[in-house]
C-alpha atoms as a PDB file:
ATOM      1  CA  UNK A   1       4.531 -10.632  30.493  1.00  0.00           C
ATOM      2  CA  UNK A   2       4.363 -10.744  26.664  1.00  0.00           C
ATOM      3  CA  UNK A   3       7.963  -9.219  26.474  1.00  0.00           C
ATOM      4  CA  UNK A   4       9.090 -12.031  28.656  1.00  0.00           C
ATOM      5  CA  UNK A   5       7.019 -14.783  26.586  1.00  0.00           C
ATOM      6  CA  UNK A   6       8.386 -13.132  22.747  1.00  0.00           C
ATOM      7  CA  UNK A   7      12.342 -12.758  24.183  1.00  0.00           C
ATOM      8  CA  UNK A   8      12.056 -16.699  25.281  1.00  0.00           C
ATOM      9  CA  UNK A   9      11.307 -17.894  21.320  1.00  0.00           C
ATOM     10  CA  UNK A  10      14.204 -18.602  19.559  1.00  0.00           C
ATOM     11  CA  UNK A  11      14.447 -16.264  16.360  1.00  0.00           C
ATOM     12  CA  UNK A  12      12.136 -14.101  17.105  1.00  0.00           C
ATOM     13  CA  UNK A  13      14.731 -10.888  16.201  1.00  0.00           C
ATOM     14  CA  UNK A  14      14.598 -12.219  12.069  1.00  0.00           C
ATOM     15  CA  UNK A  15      10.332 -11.116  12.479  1.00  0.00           C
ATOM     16  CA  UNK A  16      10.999  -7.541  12.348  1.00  0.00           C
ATOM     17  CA  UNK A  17      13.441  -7.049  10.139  1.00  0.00           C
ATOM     18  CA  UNK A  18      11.389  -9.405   7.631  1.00  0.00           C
ATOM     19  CA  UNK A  19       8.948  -7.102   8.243  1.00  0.00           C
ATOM     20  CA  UNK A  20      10.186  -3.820   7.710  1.00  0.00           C
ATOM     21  CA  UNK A  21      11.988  -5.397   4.331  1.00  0.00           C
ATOM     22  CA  UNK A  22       8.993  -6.172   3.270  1.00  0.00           C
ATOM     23  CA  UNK A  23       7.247  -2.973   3.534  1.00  0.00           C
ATOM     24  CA  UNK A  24       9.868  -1.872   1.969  1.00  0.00           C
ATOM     25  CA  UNK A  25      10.139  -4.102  -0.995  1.00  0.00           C
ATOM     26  CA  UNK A  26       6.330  -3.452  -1.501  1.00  0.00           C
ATOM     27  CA  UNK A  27       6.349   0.615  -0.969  1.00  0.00           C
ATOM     28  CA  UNK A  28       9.459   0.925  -3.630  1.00  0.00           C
ATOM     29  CA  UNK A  29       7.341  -1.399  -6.187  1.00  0.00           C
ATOM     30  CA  UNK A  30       4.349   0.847  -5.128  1.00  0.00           C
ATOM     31  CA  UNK A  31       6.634   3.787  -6.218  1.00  0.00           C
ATOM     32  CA  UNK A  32       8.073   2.294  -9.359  1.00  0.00           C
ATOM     33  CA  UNK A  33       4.309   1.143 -10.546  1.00  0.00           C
ATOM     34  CA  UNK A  34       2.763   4.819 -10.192  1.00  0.00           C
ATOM     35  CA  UNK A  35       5.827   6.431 -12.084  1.00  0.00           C
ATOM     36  CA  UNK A  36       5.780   4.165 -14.968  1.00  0.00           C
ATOM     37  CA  UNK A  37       1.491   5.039 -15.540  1.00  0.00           C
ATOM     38  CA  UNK A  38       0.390   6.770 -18.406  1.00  0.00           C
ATOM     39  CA  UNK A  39      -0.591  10.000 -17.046  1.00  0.00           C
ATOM     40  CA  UNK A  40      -3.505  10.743 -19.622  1.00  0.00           C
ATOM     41  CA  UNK A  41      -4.748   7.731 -17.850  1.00  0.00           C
ATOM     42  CA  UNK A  42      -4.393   8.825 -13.913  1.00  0.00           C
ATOM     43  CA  UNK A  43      -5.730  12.343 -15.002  1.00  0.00           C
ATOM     44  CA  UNK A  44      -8.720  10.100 -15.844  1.00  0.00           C
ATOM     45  CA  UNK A  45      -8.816   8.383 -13.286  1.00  0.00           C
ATOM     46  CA  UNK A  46      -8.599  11.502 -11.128  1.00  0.00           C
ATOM     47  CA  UNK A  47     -11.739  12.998 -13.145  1.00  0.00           C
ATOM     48  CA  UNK A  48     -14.006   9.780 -12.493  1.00  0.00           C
ATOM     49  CA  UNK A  49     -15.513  10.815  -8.897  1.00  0.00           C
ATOM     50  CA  UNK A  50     -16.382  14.476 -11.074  1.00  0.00           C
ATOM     51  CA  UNK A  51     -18.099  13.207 -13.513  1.00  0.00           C
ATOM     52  CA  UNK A  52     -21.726  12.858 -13.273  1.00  0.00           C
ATOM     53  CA  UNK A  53     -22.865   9.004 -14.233  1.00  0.00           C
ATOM     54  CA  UNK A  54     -26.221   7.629 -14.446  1.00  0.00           C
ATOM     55  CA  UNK A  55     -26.099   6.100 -11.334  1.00  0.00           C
ATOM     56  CA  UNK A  56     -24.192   9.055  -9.661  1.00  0.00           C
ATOM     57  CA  UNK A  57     -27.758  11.172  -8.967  1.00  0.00           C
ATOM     58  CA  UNK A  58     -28.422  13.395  -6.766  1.00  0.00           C
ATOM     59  CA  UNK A  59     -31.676  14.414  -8.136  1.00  0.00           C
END
């Protein structure tokens, strides 16, 4: 019933594609954003949940 209802819109095929170029677009700037970090600052960012912090507690 859907299938039926999606295939009767006009230019409905474009949708996916759009889609998966998008994902794309957005993983490959994802990529591109974490290389180009300073990595003293990711290593402290990856040490934050470690550290103990006043309102980190579990006394």
């Amino acid at each position: 019933m859907i299938r039926n209802t999606l295939e009767s819109i006009t230019g409905i095929g474009i949708y996916p594609l759009f889609s998966f170029v998008l994902f794309f677009v957005f993983f490959i700037g994802m990529l591109i954003w974490v290389f180009r970090q300073n990595k003293s600052h990711i290593k402290l960012l990856g040490e934050l949940p470690l550290k103990d912090s006043p309102t980190n507690n579990h006394e």
